[in-house]
Protein backbone atom coordinates (compact mmCIF):
# COMPACT_ATOMS: atom_id res chain seq x y z
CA UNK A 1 12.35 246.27 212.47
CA UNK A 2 15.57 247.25 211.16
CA UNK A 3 18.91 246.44 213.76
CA UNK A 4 22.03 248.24 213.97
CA UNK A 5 23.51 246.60 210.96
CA UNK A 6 20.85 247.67 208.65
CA UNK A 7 20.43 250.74 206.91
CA UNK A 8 21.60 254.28 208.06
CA UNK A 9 18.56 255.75 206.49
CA UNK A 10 15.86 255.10 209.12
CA UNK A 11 16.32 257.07 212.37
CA UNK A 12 18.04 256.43 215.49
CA UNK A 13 15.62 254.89 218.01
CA UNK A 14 17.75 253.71 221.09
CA UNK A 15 20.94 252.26 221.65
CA UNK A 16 20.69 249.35 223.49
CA UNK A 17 23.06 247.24 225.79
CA UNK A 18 22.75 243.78 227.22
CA UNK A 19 22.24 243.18 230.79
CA UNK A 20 24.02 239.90 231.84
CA UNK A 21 23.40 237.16 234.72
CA UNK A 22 25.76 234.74 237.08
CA UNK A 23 25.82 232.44 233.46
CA UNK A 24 26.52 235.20 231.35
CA UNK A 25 22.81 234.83 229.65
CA UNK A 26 21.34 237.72 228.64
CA UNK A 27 19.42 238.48 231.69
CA UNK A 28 17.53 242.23 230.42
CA UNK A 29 18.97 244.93 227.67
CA UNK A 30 19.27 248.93 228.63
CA UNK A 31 18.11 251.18 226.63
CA UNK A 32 20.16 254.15 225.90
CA UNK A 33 19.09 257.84 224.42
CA UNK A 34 20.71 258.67 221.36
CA UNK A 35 20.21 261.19 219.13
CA UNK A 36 17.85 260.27 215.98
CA UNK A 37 20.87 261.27 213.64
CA UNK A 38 23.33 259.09 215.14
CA UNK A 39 25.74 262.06 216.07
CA UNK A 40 27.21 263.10 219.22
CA UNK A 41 24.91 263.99 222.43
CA UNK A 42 23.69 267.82 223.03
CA UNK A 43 25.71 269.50 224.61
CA UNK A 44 22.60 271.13 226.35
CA UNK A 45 20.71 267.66 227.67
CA UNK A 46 16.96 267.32 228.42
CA UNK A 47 16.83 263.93 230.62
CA UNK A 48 12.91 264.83 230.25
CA UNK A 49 12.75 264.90 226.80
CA UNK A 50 15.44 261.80 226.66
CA UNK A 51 13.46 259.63 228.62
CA UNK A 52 10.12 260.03 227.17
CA UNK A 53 11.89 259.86 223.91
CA UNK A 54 13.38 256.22 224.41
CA UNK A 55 10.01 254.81 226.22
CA UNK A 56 7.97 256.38 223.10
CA UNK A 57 10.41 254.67 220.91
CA UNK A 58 10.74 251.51 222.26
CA UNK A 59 7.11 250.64 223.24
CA UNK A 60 5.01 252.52 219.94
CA UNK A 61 7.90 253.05 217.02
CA UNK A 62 9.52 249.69 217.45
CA UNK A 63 8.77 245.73 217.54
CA UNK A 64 9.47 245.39 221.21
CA UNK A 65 9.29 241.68 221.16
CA UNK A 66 12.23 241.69 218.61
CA UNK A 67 13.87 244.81 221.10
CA UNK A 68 13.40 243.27 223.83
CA UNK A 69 14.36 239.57 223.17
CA UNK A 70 11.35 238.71 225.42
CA UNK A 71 13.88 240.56 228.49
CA UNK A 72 13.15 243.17 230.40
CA UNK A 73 14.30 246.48 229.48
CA UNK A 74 15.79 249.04 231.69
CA UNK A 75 15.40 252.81 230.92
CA UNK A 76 16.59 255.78 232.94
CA UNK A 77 13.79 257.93 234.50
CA UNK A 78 14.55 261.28 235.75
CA UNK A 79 12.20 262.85 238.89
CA UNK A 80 9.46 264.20 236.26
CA UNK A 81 8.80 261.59 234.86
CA UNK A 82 9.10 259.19 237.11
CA UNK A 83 5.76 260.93 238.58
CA UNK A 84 4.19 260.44 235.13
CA UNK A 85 1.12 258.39 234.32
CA UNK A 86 3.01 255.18 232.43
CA UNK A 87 0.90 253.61 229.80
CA UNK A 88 3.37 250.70 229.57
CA UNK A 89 3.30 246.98 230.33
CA UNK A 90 4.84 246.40 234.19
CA UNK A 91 6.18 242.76 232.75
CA UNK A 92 8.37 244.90 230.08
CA UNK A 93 10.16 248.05 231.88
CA UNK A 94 12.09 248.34 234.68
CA UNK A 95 12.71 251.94 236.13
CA UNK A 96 16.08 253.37 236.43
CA UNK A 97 16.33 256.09 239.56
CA UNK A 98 19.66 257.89 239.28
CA UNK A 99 20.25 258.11 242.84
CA UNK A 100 20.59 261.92 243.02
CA UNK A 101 16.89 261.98 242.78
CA UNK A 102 15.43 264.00 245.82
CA UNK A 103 13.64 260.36 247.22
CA UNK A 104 11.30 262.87 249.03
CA UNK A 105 7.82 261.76 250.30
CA UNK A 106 6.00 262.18 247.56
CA UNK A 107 8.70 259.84 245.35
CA UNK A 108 8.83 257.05 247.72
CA UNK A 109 4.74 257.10 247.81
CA UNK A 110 4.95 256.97 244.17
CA UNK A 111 7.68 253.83 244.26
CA UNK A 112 5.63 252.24 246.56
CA UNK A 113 2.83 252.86 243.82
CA UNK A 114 4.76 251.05 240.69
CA UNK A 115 5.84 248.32 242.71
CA UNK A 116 2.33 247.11 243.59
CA UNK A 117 1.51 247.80 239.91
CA UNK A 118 4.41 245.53 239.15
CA UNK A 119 7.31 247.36 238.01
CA UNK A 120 11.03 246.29 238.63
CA UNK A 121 12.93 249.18 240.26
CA UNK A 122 16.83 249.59 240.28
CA UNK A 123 18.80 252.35 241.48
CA UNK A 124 21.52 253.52 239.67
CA UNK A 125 25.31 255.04 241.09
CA UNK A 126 24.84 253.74 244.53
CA UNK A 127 27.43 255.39 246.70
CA UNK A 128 29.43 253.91 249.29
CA UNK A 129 28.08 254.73 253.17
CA UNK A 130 24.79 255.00 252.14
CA UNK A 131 23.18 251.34 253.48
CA UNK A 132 20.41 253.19 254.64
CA UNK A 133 19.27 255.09 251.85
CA UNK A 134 15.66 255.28 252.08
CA UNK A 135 14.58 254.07 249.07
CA UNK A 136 16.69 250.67 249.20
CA UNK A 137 13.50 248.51 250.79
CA UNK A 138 11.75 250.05 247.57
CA UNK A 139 13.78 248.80 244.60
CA UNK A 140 14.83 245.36 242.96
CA UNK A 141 18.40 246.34 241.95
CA UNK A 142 20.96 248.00 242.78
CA UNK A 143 23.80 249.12 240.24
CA UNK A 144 27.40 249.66 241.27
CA UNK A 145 29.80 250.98 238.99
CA UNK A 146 33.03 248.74 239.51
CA UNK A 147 35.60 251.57 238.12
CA UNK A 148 34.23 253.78 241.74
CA UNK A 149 35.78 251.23 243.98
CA UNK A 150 38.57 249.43 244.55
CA UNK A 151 38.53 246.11 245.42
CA UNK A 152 38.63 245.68 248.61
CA UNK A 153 35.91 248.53 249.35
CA UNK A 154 33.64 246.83 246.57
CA UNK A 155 33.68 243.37 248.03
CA UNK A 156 32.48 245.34 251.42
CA UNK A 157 29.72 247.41 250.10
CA UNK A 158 28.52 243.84 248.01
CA UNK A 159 28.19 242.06 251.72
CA UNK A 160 26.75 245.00 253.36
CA UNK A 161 23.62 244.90 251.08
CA UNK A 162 23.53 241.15 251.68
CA UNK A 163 23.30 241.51 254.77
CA UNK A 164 20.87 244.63 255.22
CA UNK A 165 18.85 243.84 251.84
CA UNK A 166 18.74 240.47 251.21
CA UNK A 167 15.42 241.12 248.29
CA UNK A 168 18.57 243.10 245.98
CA UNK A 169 20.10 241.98 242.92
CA UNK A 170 23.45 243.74 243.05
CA UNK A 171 24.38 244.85 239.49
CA UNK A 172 28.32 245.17 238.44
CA UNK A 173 28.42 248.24 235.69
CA UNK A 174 31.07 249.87 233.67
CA UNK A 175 33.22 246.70 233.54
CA UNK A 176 35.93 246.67 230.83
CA UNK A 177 37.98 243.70 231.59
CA UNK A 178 37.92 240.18 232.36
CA UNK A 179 40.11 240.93 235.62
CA UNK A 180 37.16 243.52 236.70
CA UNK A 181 34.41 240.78 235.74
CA UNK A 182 36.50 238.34 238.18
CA UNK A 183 36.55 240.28 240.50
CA UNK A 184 32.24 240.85 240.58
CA UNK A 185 31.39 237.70 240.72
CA UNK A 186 34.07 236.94 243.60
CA UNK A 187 32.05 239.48 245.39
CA UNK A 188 28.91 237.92 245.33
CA UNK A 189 27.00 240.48 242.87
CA UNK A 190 24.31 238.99 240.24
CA UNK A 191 24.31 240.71 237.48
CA UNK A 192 26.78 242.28 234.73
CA UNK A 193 26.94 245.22 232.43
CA UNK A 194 30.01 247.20 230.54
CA UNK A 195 32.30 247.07 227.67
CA UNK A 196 34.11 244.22 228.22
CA UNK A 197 30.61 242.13 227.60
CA UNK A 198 28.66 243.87 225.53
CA UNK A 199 29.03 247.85 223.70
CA UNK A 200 26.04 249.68 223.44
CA UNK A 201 24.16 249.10 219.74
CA UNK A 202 22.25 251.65 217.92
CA UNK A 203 18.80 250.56 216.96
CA UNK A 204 17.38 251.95 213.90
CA UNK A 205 13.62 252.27 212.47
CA UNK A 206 11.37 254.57 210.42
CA UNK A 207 9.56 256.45 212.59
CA UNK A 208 5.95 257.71 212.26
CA UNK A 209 5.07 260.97 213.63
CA UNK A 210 2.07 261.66 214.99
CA UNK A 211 0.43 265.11 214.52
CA UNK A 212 0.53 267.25 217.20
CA UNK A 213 -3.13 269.03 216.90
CA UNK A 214 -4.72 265.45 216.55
CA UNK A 215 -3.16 264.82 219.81
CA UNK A 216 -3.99 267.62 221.91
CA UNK A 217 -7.83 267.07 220.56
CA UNK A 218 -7.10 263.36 221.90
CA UNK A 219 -6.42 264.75 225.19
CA UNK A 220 -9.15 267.59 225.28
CA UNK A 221 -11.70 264.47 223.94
CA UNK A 222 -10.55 262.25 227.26
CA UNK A 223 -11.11 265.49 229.29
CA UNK A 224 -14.79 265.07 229.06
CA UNK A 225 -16.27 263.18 232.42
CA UNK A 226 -19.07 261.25 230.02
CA UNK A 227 -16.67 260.38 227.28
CA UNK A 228 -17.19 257.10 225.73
CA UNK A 229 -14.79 254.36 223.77
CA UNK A 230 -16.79 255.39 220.42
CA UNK A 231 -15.28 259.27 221.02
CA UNK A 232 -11.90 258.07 221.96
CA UNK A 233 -11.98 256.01 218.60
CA UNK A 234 -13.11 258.44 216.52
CA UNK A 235 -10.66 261.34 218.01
CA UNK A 236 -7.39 258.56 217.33
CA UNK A 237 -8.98 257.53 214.01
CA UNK A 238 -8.42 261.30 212.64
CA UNK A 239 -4.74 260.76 212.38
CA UNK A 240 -3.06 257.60 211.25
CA UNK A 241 -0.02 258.04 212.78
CA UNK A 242 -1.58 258.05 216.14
CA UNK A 243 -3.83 255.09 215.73
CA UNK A 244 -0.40 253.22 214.62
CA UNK A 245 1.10 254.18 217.47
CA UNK A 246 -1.33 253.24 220.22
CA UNK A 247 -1.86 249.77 218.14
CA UNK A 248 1.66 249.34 218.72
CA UNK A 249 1.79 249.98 222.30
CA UNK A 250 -0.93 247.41 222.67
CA UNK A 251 0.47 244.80 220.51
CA UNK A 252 3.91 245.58 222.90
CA UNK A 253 2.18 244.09 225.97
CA UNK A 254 2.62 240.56 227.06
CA UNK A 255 -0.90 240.05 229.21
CA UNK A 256 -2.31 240.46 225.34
CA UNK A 257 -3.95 236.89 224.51
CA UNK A 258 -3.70 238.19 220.37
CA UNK A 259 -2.80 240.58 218.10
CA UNK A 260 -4.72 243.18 218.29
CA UNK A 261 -5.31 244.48 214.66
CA UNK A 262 -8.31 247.17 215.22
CA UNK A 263 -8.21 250.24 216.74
CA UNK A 264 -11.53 249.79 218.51
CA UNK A 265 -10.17 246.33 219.61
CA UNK A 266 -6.84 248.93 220.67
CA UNK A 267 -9.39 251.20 222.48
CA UNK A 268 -11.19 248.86 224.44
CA UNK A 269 -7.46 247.04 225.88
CA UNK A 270 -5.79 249.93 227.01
CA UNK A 271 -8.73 251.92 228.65
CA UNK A 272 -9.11 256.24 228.75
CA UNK A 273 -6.35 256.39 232.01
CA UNK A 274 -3.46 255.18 229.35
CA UNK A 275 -4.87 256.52 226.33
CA UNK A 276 -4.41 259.90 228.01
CA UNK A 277 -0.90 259.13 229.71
CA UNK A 278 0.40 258.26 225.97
CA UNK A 279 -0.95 261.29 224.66
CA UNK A 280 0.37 263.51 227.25
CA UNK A 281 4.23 262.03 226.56
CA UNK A 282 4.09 262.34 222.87
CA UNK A 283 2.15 265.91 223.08
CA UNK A 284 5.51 267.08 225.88
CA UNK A 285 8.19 265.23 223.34
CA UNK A 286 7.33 265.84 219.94
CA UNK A 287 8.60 269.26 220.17
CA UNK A 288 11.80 269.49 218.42
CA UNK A 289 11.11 273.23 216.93
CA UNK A 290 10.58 274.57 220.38
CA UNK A 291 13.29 275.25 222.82
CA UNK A 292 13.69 272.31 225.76
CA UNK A 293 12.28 274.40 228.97
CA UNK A 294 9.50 274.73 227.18
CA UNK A 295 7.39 271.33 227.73
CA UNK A 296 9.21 271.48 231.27
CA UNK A 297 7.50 274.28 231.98
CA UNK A 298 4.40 273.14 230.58
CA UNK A 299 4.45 270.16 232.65
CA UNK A 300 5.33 271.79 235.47
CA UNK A 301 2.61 274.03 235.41
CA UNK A 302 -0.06 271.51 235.38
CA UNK A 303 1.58 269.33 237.88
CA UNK A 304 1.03 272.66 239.75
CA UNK A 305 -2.84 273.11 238.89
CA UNK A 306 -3.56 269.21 240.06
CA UNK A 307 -1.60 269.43 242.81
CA UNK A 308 -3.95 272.27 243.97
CA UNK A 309 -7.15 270.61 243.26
CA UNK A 310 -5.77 267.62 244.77
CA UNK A 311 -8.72 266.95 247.21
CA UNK A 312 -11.19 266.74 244.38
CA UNK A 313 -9.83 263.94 241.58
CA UNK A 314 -12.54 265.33 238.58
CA UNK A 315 -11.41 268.55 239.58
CA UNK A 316 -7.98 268.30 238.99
CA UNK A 317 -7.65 266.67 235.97
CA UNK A 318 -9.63 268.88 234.16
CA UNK A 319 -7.10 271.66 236.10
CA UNK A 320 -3.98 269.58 234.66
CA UNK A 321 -5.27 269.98 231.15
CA UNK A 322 -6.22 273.56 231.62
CA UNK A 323 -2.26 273.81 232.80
CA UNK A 324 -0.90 272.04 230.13
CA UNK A 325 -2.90 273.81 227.27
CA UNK A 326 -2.16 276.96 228.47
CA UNK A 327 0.69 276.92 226.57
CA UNK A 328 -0.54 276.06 223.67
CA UNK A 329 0.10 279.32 222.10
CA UNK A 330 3.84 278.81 222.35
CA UNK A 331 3.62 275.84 221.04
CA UNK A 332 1.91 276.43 217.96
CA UNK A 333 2.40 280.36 217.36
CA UNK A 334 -1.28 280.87 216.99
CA UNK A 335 -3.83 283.01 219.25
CA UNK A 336 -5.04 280.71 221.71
CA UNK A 337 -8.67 281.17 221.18
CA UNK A 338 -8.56 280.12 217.49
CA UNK A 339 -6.70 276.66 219.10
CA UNK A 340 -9.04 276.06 221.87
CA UNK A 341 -12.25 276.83 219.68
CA UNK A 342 -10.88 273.82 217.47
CA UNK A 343 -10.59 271.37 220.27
CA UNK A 344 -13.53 269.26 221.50
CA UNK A 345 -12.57 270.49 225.39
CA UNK A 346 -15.16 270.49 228.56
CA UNK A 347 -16.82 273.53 228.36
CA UNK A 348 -15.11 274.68 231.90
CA UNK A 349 -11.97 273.91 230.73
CA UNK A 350 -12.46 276.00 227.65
CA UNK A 351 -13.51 279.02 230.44
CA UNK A 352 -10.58 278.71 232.16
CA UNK A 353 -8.23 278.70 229.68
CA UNK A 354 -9.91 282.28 227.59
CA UNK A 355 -11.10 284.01 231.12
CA UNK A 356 -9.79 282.21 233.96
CA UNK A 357 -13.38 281.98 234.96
CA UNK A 358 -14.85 279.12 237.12
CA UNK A 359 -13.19 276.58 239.39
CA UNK A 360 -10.72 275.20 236.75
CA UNK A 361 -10.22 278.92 235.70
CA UNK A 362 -9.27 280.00 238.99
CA UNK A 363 -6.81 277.56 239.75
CA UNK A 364 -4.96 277.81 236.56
CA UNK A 365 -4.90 282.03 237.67
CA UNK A 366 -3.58 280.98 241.20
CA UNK A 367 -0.60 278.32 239.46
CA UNK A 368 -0.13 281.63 236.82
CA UNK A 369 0.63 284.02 239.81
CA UNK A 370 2.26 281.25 242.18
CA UNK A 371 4.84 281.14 239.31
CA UNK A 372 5.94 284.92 239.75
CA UNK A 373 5.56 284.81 243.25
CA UNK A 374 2.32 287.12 243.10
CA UNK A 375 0.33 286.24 246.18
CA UNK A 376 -0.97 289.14 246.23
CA UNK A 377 -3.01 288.46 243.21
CA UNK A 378 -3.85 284.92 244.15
CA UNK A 379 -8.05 284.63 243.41
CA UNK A 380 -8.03 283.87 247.62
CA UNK A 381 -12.18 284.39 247.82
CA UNK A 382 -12.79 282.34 244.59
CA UNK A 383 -10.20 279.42 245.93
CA UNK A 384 -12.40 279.77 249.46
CA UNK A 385 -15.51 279.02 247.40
CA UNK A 386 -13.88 275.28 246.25
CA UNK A 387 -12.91 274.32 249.79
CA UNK A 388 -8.85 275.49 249.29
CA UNK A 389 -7.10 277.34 251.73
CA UNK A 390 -3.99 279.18 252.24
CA UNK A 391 -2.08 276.17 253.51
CA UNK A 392 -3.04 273.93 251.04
CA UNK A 393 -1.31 276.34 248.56
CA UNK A 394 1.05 276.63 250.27
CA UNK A 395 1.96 272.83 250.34
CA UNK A 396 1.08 273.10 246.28
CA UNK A 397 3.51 275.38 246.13
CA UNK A 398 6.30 273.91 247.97
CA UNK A 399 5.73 270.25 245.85
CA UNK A 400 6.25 272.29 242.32
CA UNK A 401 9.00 274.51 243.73
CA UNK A 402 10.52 271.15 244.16
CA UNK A 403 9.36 269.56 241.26
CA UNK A 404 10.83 272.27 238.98
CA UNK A 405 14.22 272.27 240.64
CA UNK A 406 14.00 268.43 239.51
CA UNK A 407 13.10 269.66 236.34
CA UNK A 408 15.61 271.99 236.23
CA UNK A 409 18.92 269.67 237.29
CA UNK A 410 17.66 267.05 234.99
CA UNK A 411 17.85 269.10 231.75
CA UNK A 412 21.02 270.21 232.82
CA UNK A 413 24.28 269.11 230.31
C-alpha cells in the first residue's frame, strides 16, 4: 500500500498519528479523517460520514497489517455509529467516545456490549470535576489534553483517576514540547500523543468503489430469513469491487489462521450478521453526490422502524431494511418501484415499502408519521394486531428523537 511519501495520485485514506507508551514505543496509531483530496476539512462536517469513512478505509481499502504496524488503532466514533453493527476485528480497533456523547442508557448498555465482545474503549476530552462520569468503569483509556490544564490541576486530575479507576490508562494529548512531555510522565499518566512526538501522516491508496445497486441487492439478499452462504456468494460475486472489499476485511483480522483468497472461503469467515453490517456502512457512506443529512436521515429512520419492532428480532430487521430503503428514491433519482422490483427483497418487505401493507408495512407508516409528529395518522389498530402499544411508541419515539439530535450535533462544523 502506498505511505505518505509515495505518490499524490492515489487518494487520501486516513491520516494517521502514533500513539506512544512510558518507553516512547509505539504503543497504537490514531486514525484521522481527511479529505480524499488532501485539502482542507469541510467547512460543513459529517462526523457520521467521517467515521464510517476512516473504518471503511482502514479495514477494506488498505493493508491494515502494514497500517496498523500490528498496533491497535484508535478511531473516533460519534453516537450513531457507535450503535452500529461493527464488522471489524475487536483485537484491531479501539473506540474513541468524545465525551459530549449523551452516555444515556441505551449507550452504556451498548459499551457494556463491545467490551464483552472485546473492544478497547477510551474516552476522549475528559473534563476536570467529572470523576464520576458514568461511563468511566466502562472504558480502557482515558485522554487528557495537556494544553486544558495547568500543571498543578493536571497532576490532580492524573491521581484522582488512580485512585477512583485504577483499570485506566491515562493518555497525555496535544503535547508540543519536551517541557509538556516532562511534565506527563511526572504525573503518572501512560501514554503519549501530540506534535512534539509524532505529526499526523496522510496515508494514501487507490481506492476501489463498490457499486451502490450491487450493495443494496447484498442487503435485500441477507434480508431473507432462509438465506444461505451460496446466495450471499453469488449476490457479492456480481460486483468485483465488493467481493475485494469484504476479502479485505477478512484478510484484516488477526483470529484468521490464513489468507483467505476465495470469496466463498470470505463468506463462510465472516458469517450473514457482518456481511450485512459492512454493507449497511458502505451503502450510508458512499454517497458523495447526495447532500450529508441525507444517509442521517436514512439511518435514522430505520433505527426508528427496529426500535419499534423491538420485541420481535425477525421482525425488526426486516423493518430496519424497509426504513433504510425507503429512501432509495433519493438516493438514486429513480421511481421506487422500478428499484425495489430489481432487488431480490422478502416479499413483505417489498409490501411495505410500495403499500405500507403488512406488519413491516405498518411500522415503516407509523416511523413515516412519527417523523412529522402525525399521531393522528399512526396505523394504531394495525400496530394492536402485532402486540405494540401506545407506550411502546412512545419509548420508540423518545430513543430516535434522541438519536437524531446525536445525529444532528455530530454533523455539525
Amino acid at each position: 500500500m502506498p505511505n505518505a511519501s509515495e505518490s499524490q495520485a492515489a487518494s487520501v485514506l486516513f491520516a494517521r498519528q502514533p500513539i506512544f507508551d512510558a518507553s516512547l514505543e509505539v504503543f497504537a496509531f490514531e486514525l484521522l479523517f481527511r479529505p480524499t483530496d488532501g485539502g482542507p476539512m469541510p467547512m460543513s462536517f459529517d462526523g457520521n460520514r467521517a467515521t464510517s469513512t476512516v473504518l471503511l478505509n482502514a479495514f477494506t481499502q488498505s493493508d491494515l497489517e502494514t497500517v496498523s504496524q500490528g498496533k491497535p488503532l484508535f478511531v473516533n466514533f460519534t453516537a450513531a455509529t457507535l450503535l452500529d453493527d461493527l464488522p471489524f476485528d475487536p483485537a484491531c480497533l479501539v473506540i474513541e467516545l468524545l465525551e459530549d456523547i449523551p452516555f444515556d442508557d441505551t449507550i452504556r448498555d451498548r459499551l457494556a456490549l463491545l467490551r464483552q465482545q472485546g473492544f478497547m474503549i477510551a474516552l476522549d476530552d475528559y473534563a476536570e470535576g467529572n470523576i464520576e462520569h458514568p461511563c468511566l468503569p466502562l472504558v480502557d483509556i482515558v485522554k487528557l489534553e495537556y494544553p486544558y490544564y495547568c500543571d498543578e490541576s493536571f497532576e490532580r486530575i492524573v491521581r484522582q483517576l488512580r485512585q477512583r479507576y485504577p483499570h485506566l490508562k491515562i493518555l497525555a494529548e496535544k503535547l508540543e514540547t519536551a517541557a509538556e512531555l516532562s511534565c506527563c510522565q511526572r504525573a503518572g499518566c501512560d501514554l503519549f500523543q501530540g506534535y512534539f512526538l509524532a505529526r499526523p501522516q496522510l496515508v494514501h491508496g487507490n481506492t476501489v468503489a463498490a457499486d451502490r445497486i450491487a450493495i443494496l441487492e447484498l442487503i435485500a439478499t441477507l434480508s431473507k430469513p432462509d438465506v444461505s452462504a451460496d446466495d450471499i456468494f453469488a449476490a457479492i460475486e456480481r460486483d468485483p469491487a465488493l467481493g475485494v472489499r469484504l476479502l479485505r476485511l477478512v484478510n484484516n483480522t488477526k483470529q484468521r489462521q490464513a489468507d483467505v483468497t476465495s470469496l466463498e472461503q470470505a463468506v463462510a469467515l465472516v458469517g450473514p450478521q457482518r456481511i450485512r453490517s459492512l454493507a449497511t456502512l458502505l451503502a450510508l457512506s458512499e454517497v458523495e453526490d447526495k447532500p450529508a443529512s441525507l444517509p442521517q436521515s436514512a439511518l435514522a429512520r430505520a433505527c426508528l422502524c427496529r426500535e419499534l419492532a423491538a420485541s420481535e428480532p425477525a421482525l425488526a430487521e426486516k423493518a430496519f431494511i424497509s426504513g433504510l430503503f425507503s429512501y432509495l428514491e433519493a438516493f438514486f433519482d429513480r421511481p421506487l418501484v422500478e428499484l425495489v422490483e430489481s432487488l431480490p427483497l422478502h416479499a413483505s418487505i417489498t409490501t411495505a415499502l410500495l403499500t405500507r401493507a403488512g406488519p413491516v408495512g405498518a411500522l415503516l407508516e407509523t416511523a413515516i408519521q412519527l417523523e412529522s409528529e402525525s399521531w393522528n395518522e399512526i396505523p394504531w389498530p394495525r400496530l394492536e394486531l402485532i402486540g405494540i402499544q401506545v407506550e411502546d411508541v412512545r419509548a420508540a419515539d423518545r430513543r430516535a428523537r434522541q438519536a437524531v439530535r446525536e445525529l444532528q450535533a455530530n454533523a455539525a462544523p
